[in-house]
PDB file of N, CA and C in Angstrom:
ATOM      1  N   UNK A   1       0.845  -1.178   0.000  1.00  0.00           N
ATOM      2  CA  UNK A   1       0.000   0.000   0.000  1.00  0.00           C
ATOM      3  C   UNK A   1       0.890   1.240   0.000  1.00  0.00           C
ATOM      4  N   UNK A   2       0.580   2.172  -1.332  1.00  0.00           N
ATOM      5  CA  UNK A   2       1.487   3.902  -0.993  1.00  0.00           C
ATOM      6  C   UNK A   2       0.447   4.559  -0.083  1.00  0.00           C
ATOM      7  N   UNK A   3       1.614   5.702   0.054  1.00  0.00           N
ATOM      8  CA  UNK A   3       1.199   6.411   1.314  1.00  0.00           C
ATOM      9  C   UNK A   3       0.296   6.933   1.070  1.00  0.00           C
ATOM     10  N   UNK A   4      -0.277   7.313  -0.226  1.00  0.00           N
ATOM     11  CA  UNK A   4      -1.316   8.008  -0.573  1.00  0.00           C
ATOM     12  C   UNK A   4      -2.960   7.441  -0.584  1.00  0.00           C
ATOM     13  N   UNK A   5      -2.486   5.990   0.416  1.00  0.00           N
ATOM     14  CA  UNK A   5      -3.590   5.190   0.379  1.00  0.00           C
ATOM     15  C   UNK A   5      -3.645   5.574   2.127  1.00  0.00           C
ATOM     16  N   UNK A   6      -2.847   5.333   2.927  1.00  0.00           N
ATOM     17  CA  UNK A   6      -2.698   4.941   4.485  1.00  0.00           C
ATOM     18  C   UNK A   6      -2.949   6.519   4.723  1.00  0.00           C
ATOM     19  N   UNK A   7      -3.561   6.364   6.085  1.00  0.00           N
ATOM     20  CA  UNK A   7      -4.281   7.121   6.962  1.00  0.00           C
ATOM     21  C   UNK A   7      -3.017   8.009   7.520  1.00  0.00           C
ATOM     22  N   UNK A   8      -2.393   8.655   6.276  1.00  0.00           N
ATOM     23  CA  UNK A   8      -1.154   9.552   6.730  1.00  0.00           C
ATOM     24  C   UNK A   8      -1.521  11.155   7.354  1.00  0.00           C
ATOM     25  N   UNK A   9      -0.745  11.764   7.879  1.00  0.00           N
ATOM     26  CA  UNK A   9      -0.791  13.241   8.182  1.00  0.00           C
ATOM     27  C   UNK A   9       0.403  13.508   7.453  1.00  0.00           C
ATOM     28  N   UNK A  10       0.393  15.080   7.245  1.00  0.00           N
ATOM     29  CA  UNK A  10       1.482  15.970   6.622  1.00  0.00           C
ATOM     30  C   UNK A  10       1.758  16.443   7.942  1.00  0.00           C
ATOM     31  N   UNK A  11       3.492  16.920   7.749  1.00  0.00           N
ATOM     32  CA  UNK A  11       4.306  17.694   9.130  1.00  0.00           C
ATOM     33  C   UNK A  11       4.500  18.809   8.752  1.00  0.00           C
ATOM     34  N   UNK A  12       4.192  19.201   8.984  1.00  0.00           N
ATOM     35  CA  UNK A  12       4.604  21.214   9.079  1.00  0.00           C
ATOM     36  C   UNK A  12       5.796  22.271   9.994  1.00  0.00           C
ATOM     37  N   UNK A  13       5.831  22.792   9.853  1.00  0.00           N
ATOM     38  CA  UNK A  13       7.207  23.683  11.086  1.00  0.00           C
ATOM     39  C   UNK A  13       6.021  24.778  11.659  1.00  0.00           C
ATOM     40  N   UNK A  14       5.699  25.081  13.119  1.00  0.00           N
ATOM     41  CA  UNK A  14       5.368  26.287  12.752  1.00  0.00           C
ATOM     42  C   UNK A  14       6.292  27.354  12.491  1.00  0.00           C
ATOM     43  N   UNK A  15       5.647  28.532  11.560  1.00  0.00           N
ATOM     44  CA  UNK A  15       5.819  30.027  11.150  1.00  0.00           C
ATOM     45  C   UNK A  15       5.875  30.758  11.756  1.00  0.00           C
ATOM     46  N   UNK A  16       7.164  31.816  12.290  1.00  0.00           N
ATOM     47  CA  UNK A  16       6.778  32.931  13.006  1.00  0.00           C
ATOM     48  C   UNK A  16       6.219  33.767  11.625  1.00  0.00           C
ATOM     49  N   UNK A  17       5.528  34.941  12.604  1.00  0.00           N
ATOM     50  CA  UNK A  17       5.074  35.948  11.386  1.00  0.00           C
ATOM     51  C   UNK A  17       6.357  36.309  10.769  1.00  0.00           C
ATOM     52  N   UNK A  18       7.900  36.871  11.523  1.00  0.00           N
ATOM     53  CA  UNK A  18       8.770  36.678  10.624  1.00  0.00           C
ATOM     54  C   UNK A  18       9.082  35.777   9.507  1.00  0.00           C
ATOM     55  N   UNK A  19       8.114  35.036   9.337  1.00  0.00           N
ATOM     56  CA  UNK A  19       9.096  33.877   8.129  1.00  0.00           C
ATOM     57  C   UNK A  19       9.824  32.944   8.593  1.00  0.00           C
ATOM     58  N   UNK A  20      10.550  33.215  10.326  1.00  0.00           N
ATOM     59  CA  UNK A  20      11.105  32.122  10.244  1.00  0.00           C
ATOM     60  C   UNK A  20      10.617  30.172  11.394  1.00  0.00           C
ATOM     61  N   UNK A  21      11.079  29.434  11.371  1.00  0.00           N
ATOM     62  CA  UNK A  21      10.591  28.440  11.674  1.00  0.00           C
ATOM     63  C   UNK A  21      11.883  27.621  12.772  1.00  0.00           C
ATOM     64  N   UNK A  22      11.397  28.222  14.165  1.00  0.00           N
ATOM     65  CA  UNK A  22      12.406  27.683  15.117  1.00  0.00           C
ATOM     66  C   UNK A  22      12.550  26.074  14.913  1.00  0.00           C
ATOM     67  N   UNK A  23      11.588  25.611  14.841  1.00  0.00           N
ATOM     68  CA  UNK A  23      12.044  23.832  14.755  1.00  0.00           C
ATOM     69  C   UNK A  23      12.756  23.671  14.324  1.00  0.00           C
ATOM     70  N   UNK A  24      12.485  23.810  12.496  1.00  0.00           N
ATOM     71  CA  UNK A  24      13.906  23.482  11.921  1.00  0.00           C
ATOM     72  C   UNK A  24      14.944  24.089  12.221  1.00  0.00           C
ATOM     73  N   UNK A  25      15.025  25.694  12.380  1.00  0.00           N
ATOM     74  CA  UNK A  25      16.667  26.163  12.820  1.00  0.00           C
ATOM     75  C   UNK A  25      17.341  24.930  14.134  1.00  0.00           C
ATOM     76  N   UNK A  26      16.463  24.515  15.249  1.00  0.00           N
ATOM     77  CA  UNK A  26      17.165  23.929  15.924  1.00  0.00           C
ATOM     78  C   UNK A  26      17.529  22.588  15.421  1.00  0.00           C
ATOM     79  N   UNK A  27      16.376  21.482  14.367  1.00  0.00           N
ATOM     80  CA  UNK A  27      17.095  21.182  14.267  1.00  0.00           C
ATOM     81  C   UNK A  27      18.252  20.880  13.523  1.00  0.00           C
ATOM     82  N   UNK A  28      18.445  21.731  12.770  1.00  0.00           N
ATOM     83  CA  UNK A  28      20.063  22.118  11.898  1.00  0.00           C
ATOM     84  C   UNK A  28      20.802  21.819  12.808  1.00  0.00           C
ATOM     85  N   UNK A  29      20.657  22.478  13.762  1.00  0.00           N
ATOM     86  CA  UNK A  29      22.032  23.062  14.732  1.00  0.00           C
ATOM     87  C   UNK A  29      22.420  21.284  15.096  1.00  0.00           C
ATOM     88  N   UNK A  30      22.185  20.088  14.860  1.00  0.00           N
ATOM     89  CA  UNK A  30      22.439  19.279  15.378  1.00  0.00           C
ATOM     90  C   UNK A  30      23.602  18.331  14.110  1.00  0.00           C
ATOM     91  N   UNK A  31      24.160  17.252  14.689  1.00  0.00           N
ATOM     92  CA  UNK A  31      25.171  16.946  13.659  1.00  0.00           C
ATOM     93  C   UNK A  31      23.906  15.881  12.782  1.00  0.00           C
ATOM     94  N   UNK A  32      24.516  15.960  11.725  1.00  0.00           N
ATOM     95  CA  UNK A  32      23.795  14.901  10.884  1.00  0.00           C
ATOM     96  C   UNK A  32      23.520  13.405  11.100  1.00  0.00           C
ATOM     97  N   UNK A  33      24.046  12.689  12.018  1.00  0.00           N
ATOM     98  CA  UNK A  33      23.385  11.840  12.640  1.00  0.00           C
ATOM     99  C   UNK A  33      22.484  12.266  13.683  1.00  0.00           C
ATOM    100  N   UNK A  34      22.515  13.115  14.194  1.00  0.00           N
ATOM    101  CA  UNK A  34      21.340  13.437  15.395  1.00  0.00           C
ATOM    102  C   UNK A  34      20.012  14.051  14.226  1.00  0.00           C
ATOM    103  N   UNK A  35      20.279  14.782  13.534  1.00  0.00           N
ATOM    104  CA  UNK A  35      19.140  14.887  12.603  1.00  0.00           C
ATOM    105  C   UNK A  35      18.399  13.892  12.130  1.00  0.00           C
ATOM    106  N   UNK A  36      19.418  12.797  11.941  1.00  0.00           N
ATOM    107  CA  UNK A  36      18.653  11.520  11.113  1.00  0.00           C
ATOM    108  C   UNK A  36      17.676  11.118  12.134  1.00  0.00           C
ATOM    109  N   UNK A  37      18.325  10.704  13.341  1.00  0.00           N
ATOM    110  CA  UNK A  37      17.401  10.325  14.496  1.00  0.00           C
ATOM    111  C   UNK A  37      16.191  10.695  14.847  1.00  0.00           C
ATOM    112  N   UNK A  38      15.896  12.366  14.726  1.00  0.00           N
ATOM    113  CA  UNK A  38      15.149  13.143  15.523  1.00  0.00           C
ATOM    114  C   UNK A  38      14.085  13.184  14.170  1.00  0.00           C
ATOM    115  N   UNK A  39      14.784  12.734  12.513  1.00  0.00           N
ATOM    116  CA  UNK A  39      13.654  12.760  11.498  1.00  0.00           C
ATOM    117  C   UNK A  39      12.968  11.255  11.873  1.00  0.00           C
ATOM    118  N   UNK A  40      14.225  10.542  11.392  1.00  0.00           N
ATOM    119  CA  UNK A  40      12.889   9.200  12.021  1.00  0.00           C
ATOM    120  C   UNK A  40      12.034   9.061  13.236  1.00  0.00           C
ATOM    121  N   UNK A  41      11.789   9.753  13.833  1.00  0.00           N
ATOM    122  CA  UNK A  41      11.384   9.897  15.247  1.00  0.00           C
ATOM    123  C   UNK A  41       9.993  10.416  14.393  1.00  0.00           C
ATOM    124  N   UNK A  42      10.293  11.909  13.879  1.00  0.00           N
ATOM    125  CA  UNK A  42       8.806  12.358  13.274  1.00  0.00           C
ATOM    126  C   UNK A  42       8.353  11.330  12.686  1.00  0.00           C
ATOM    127  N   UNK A  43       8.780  10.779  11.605  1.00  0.00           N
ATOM    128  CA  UNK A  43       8.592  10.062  10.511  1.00  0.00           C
ATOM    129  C   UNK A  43       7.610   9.139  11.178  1.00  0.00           C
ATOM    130  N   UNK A  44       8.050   8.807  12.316  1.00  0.00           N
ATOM    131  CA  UNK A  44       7.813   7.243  12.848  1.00  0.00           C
ATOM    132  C   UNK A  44       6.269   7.818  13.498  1.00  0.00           C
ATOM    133  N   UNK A  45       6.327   9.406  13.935  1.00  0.00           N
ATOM    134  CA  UNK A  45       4.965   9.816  14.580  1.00  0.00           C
ATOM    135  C   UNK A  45       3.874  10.088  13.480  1.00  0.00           C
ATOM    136  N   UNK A  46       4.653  10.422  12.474  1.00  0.00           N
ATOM    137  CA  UNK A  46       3.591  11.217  10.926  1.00  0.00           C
ATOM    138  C   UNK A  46       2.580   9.631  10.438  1.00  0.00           C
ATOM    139  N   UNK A  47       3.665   8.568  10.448  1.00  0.00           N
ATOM    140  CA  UNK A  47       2.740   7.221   9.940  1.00  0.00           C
ATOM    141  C   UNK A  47       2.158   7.005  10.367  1.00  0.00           C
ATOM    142  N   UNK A  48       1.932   6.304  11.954  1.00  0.00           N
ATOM    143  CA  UNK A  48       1.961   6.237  13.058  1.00  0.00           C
ATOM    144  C   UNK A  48       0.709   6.549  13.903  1.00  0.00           C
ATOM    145  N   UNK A  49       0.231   7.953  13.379  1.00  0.00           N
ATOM    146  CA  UNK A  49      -0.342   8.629  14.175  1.00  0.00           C
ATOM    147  C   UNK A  49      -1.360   8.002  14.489  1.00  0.00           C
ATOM    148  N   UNK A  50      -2.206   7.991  15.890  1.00  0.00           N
ATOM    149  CA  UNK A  50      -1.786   8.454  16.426  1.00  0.00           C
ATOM    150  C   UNK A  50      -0.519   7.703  17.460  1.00  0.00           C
ATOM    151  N   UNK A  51       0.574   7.719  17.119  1.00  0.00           N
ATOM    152  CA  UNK A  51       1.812   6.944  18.283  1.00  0.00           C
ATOM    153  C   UNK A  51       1.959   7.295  19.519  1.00  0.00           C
ATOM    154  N   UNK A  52       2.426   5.901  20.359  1.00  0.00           N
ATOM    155  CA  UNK A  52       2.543   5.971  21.338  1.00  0.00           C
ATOM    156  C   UNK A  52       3.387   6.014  21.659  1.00  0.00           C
ATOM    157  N   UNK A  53       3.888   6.039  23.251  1.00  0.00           N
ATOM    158  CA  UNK A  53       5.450   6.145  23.944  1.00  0.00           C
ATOM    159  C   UNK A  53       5.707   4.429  23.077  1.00  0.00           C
ATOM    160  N   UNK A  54       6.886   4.541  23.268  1.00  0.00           N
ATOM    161  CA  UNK A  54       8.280   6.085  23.278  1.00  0.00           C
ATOM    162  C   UNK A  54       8.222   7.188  22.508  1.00  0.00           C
ATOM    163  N   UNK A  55       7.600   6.956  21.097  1.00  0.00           N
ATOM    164  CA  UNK A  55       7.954   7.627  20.325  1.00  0.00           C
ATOM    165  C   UNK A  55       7.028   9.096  20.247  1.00  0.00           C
ATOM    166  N   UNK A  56       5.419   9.099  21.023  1.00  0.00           N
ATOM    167  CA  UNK A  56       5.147  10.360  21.440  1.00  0.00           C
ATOM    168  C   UNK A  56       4.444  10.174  22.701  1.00  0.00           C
ATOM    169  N   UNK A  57       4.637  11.036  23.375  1.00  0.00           N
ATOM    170  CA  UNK A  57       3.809  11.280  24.654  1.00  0.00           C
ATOM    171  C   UNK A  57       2.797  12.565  24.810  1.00  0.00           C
ATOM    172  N   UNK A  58       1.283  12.538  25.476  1.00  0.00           N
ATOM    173  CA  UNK A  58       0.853  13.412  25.147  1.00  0.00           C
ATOM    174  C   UNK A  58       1.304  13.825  26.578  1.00  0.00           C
ATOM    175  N   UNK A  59       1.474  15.418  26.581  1.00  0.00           N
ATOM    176  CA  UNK A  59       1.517  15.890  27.766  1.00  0.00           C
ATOM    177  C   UNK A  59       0.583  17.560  27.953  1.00  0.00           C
ATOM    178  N   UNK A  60      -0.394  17.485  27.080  1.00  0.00           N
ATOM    179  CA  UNK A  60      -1.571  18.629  27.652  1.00  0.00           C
ATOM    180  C   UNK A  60      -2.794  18.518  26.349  1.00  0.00           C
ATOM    181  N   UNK A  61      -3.597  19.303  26.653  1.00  0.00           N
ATOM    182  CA  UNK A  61      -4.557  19.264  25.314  1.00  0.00           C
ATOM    183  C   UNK A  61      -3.952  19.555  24.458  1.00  0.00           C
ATOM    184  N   UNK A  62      -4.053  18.793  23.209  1.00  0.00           N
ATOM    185  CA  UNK A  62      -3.743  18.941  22.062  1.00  0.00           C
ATOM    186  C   UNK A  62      -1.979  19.043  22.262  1.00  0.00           C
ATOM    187  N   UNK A  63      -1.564  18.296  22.588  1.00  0.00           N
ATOM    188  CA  UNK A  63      -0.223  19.055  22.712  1.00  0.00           C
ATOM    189  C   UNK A  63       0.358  17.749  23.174  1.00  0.00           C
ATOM    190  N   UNK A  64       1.800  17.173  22.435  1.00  0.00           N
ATOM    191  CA  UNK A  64       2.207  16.298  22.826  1.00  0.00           C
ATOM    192  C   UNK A  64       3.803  16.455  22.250  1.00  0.00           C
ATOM    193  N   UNK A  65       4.569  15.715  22.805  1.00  0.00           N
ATOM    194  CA  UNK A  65       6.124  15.926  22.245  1.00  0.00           C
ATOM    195  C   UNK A  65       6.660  14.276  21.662  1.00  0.00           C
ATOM    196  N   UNK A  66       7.335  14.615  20.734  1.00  0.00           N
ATOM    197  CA  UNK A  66       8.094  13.863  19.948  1.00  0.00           C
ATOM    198  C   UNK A  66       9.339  13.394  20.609  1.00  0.00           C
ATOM    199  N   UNK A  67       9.682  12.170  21.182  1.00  0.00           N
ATOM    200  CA  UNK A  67      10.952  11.835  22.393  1.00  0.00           C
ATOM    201  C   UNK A  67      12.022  11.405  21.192  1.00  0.00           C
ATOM    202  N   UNK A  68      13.024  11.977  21.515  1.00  0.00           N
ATOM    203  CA  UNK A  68      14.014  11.244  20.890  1.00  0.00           C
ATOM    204  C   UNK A  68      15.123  11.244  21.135  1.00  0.00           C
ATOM    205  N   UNK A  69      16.291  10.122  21.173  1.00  0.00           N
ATOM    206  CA  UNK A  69      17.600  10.086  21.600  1.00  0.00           C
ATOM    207  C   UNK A  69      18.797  10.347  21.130  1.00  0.00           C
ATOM    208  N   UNK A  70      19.363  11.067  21.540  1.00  0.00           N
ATOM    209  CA  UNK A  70      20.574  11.832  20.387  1.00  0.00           C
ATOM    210  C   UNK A  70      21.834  11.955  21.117  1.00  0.00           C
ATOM    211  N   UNK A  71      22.947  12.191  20.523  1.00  0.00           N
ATOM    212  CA  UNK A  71      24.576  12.049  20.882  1.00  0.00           C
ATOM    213  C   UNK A  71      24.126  12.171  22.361  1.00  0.00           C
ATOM    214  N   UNK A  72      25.593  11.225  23.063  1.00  0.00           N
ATOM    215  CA  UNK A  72      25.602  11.644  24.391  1.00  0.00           C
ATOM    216  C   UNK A  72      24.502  11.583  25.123  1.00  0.00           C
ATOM    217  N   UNK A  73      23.443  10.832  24.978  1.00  0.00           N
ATOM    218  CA  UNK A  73      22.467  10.233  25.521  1.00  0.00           C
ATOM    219  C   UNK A  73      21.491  11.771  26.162  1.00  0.00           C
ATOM    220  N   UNK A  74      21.440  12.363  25.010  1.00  0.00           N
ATOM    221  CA  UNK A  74      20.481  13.676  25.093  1.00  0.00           C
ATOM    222  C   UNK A  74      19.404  13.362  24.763  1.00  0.00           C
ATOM    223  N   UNK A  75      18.488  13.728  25.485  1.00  0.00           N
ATOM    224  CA  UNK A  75      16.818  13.871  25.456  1.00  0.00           C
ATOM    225  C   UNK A  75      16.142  14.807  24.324  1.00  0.00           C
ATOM    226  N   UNK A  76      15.938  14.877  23.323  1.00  0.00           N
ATOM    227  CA  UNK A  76      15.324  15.571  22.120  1.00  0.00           C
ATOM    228  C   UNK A  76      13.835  15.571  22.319  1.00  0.00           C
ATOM    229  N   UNK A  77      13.426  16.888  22.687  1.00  0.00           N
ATOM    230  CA  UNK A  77      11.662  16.570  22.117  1.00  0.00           C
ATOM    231  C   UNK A  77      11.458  17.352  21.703  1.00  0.00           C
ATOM    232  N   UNK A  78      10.293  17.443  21.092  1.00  0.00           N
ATOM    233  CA  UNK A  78       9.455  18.348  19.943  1.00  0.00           C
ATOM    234  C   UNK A  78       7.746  18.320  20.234  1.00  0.00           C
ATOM    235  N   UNK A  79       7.625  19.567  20.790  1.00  0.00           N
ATOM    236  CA  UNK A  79       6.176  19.685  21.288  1.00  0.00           C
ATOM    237  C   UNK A  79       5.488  19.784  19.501  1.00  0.00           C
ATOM    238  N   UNK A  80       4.348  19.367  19.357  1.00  0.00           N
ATOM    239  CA  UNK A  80       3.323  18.829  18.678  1.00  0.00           C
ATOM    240  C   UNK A  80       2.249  18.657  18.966  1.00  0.00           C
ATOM    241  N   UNK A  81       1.231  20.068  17.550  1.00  0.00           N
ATOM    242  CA  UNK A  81      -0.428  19.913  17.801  1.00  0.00           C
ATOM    243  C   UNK A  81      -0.206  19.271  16.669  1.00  0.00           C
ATOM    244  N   UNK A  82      -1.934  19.118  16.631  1.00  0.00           N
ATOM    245  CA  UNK A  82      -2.566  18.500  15.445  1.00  0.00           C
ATOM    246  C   UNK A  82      -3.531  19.053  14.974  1.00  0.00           C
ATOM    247  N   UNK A  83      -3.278  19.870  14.237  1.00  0.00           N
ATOM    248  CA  UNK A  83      -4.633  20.437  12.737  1.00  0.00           C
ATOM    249  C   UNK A  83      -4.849  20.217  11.701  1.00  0.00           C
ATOM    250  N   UNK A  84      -6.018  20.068  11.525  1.00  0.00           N
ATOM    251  CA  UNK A  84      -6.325  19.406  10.134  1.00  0.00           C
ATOM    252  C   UNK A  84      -5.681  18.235   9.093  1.00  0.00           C
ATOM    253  N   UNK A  85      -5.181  17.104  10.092  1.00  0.00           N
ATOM    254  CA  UNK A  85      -4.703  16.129   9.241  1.00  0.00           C
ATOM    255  C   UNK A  85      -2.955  16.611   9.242  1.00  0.00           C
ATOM    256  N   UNK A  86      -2.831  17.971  10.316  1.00  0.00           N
ATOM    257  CA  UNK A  86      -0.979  18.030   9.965  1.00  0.00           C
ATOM    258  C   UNK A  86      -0.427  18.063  11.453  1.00  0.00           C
ATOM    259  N   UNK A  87       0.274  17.103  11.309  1.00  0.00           N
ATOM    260  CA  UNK A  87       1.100  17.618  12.920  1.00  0.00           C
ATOM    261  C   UNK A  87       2.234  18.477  12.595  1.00  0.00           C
ATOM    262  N   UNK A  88       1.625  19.507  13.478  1.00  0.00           N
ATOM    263  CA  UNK A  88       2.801  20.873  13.405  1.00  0.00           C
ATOM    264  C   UNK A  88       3.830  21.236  14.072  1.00  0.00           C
ATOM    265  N   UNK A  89       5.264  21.182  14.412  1.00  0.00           N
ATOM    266  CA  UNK A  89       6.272  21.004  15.321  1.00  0.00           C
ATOM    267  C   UNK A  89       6.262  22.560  15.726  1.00  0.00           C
ATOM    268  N   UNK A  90       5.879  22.375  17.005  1.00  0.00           N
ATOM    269  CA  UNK A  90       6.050  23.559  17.512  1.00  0.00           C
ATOM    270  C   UNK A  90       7.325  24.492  18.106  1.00  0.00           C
ATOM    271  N   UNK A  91       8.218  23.486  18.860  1.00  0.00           N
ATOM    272  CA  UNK A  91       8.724  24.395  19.253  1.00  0.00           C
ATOM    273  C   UNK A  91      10.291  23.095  19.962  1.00  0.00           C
ATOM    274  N   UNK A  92      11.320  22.988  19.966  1.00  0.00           N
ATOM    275  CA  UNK A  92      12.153  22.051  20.403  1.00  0.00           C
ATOM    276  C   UNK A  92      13.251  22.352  21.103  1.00  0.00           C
ATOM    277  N   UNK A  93      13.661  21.386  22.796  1.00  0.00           N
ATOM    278  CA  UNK A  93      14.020  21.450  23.571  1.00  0.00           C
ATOM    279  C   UNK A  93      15.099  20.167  23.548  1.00  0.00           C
ATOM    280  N   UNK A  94      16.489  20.504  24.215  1.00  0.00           N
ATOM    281  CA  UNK A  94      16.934  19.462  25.219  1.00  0.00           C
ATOM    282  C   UNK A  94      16.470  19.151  26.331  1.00  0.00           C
ATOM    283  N   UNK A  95      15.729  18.431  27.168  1.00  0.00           N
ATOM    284  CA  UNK A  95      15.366  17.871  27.934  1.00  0.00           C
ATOM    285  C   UNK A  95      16.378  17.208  29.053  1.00  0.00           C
ATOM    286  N   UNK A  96      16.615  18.160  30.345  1.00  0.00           N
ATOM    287  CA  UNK A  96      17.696  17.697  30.967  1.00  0.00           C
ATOM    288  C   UNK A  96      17.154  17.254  32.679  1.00  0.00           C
ATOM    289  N   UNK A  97      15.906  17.426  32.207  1.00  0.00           N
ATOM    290  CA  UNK A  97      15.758  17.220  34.389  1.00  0.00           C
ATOM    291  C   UNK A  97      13.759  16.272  33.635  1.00  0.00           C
ATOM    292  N   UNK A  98      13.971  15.220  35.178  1.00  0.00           N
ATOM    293  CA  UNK A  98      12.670  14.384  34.656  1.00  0.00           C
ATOM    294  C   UNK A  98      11.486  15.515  34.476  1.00  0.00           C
ATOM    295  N   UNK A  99      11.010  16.636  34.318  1.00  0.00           N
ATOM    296  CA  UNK A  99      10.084  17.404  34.295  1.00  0.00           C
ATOM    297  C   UNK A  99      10.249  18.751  33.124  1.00  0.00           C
ATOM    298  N   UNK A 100       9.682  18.359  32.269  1.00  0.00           N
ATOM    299  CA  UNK A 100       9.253  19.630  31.483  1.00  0.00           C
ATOM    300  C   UNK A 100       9.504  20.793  32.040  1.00  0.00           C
ATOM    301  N   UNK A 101       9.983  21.883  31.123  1.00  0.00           N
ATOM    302  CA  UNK A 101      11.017  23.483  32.220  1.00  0.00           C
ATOM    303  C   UNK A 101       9.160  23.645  31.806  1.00  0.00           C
ATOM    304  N   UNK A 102       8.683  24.606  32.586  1.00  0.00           N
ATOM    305  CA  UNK A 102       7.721  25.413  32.655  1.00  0.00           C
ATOM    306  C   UNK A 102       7.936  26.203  31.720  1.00  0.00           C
ATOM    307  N   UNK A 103       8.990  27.125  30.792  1.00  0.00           N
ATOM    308  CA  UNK A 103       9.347  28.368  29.428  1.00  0.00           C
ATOM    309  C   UNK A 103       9.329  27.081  28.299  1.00  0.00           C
ATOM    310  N   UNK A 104       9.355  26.188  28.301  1.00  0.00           N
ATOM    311  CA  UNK A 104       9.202  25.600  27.341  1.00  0.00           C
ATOM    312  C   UNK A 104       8.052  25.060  26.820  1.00  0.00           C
ATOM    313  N   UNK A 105       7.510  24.716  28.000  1.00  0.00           N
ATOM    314  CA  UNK A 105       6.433  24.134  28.252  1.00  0.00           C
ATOM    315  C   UNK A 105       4.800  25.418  27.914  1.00  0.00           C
ATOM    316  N   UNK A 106       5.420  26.479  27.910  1.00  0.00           N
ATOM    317  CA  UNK A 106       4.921  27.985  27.700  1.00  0.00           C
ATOM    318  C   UNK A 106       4.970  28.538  26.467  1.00  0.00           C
ATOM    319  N   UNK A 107       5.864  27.983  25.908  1.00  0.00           N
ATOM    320  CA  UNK A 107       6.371  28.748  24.337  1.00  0.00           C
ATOM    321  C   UNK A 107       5.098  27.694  23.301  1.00  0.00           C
ATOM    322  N   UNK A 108       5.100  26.389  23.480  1.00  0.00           N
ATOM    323  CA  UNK A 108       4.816  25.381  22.941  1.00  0.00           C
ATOM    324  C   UNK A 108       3.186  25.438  23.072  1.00  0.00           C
ATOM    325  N   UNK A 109       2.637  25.772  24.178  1.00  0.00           N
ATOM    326  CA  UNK A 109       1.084  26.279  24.767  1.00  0.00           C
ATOM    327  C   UNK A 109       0.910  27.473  23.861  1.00  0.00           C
ATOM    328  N   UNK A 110       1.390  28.609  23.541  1.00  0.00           N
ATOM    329  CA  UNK A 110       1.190  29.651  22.935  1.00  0.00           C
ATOM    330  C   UNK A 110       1.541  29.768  21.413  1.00  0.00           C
ATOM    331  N   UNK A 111       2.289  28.468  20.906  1.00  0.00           N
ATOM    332  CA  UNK A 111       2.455  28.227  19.556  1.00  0.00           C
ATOM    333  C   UNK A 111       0.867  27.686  19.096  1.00  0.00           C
ATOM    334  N   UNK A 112       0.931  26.642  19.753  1.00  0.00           N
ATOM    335  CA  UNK A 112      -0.117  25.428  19.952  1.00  0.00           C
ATOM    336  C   UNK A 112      -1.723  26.348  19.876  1.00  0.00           C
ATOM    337  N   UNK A 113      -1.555  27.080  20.966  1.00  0.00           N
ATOM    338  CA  UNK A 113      -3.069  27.876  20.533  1.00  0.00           C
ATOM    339  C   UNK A 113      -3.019  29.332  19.100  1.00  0.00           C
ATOM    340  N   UNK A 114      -1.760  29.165  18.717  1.00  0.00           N
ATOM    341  CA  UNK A 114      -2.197  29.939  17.802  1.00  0.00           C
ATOM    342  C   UNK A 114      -2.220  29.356  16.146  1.00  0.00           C
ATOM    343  N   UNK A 115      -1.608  27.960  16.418  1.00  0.00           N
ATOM    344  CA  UNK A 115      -1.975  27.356  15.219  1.00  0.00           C
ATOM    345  C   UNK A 115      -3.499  26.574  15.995  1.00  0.00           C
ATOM    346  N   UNK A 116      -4.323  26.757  16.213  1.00  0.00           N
ATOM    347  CA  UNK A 116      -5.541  25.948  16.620  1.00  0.00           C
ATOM    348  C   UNK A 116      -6.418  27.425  15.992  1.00  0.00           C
ATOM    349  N   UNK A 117      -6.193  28.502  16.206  1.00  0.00           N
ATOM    350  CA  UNK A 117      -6.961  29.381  15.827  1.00  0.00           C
ATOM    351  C   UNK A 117      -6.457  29.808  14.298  1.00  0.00           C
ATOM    352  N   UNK A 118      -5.774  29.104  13.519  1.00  0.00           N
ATOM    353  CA  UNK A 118      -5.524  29.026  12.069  1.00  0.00           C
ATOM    354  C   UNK A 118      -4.486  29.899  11.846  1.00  0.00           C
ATOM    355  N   UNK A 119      -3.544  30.319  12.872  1.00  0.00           N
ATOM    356  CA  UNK A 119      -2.644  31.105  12.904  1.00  0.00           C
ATOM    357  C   UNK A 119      -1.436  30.782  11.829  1.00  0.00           C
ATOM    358  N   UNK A 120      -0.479  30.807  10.785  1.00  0.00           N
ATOM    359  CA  UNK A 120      -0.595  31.604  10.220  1.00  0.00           C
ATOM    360  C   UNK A 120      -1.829  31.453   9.133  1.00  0.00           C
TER     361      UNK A 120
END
């Protein structure tokens, strides 16, 4: 079966009104094996959907992060809504203490409700 048959979603970055798209800048900033990782990770959530731990956890309405493991046994996530058939990467963190930072956890809530209200 192609994908154009299976119960797929499209991934999106969100948009600042600048044009630009923090997800991907961060994840550039990573070496090309940690990229590969953190794509199959989406990849694995975009088919998938809706996936479960490991590979996503929900952690508020509409709002869930993408876990993934990268150099040096770093914690990668990627907060993630869902509109209209697209999961949209909101916003991405190293993850260094068992609890979500509260500014991250804030940036990702205020992405999240403004792509729910059709933002851009």
């Amino acid at each position: 079966m192609d994908l154009t048959q299976r119960n797929v979603f499209s991934v999106s970055y969100f948009r600042q009104s600048s044009g630009k798209e923090p997800v991907k800048d961060w994840i550039r900033s990573f070496s090309k094996n940690d990229r590969k990782v953190i794509g199959e990770d989406i990849k694995a959530a975009q088919l998938r959907w809706p996936a479960g731990m490991p590979i996503v956890k929900k952690v508020d309405t509409d709002l869930w992060e993408v876990r993934s493991t990268v150099s040096h046994d770093q914690r990668a996530r990627i907060f993630v809504t869902v509109f209209d058939r697209d999961i949209v990467l909101l916003h991405g963190f190293i993850k260094k203490t068992s609890k979500i930072p509260l500014s991250d956890l804030n940036v990702a809530k205020r992405r999240r409700d403004l792509v729910q209200r059709g933002y851009p």
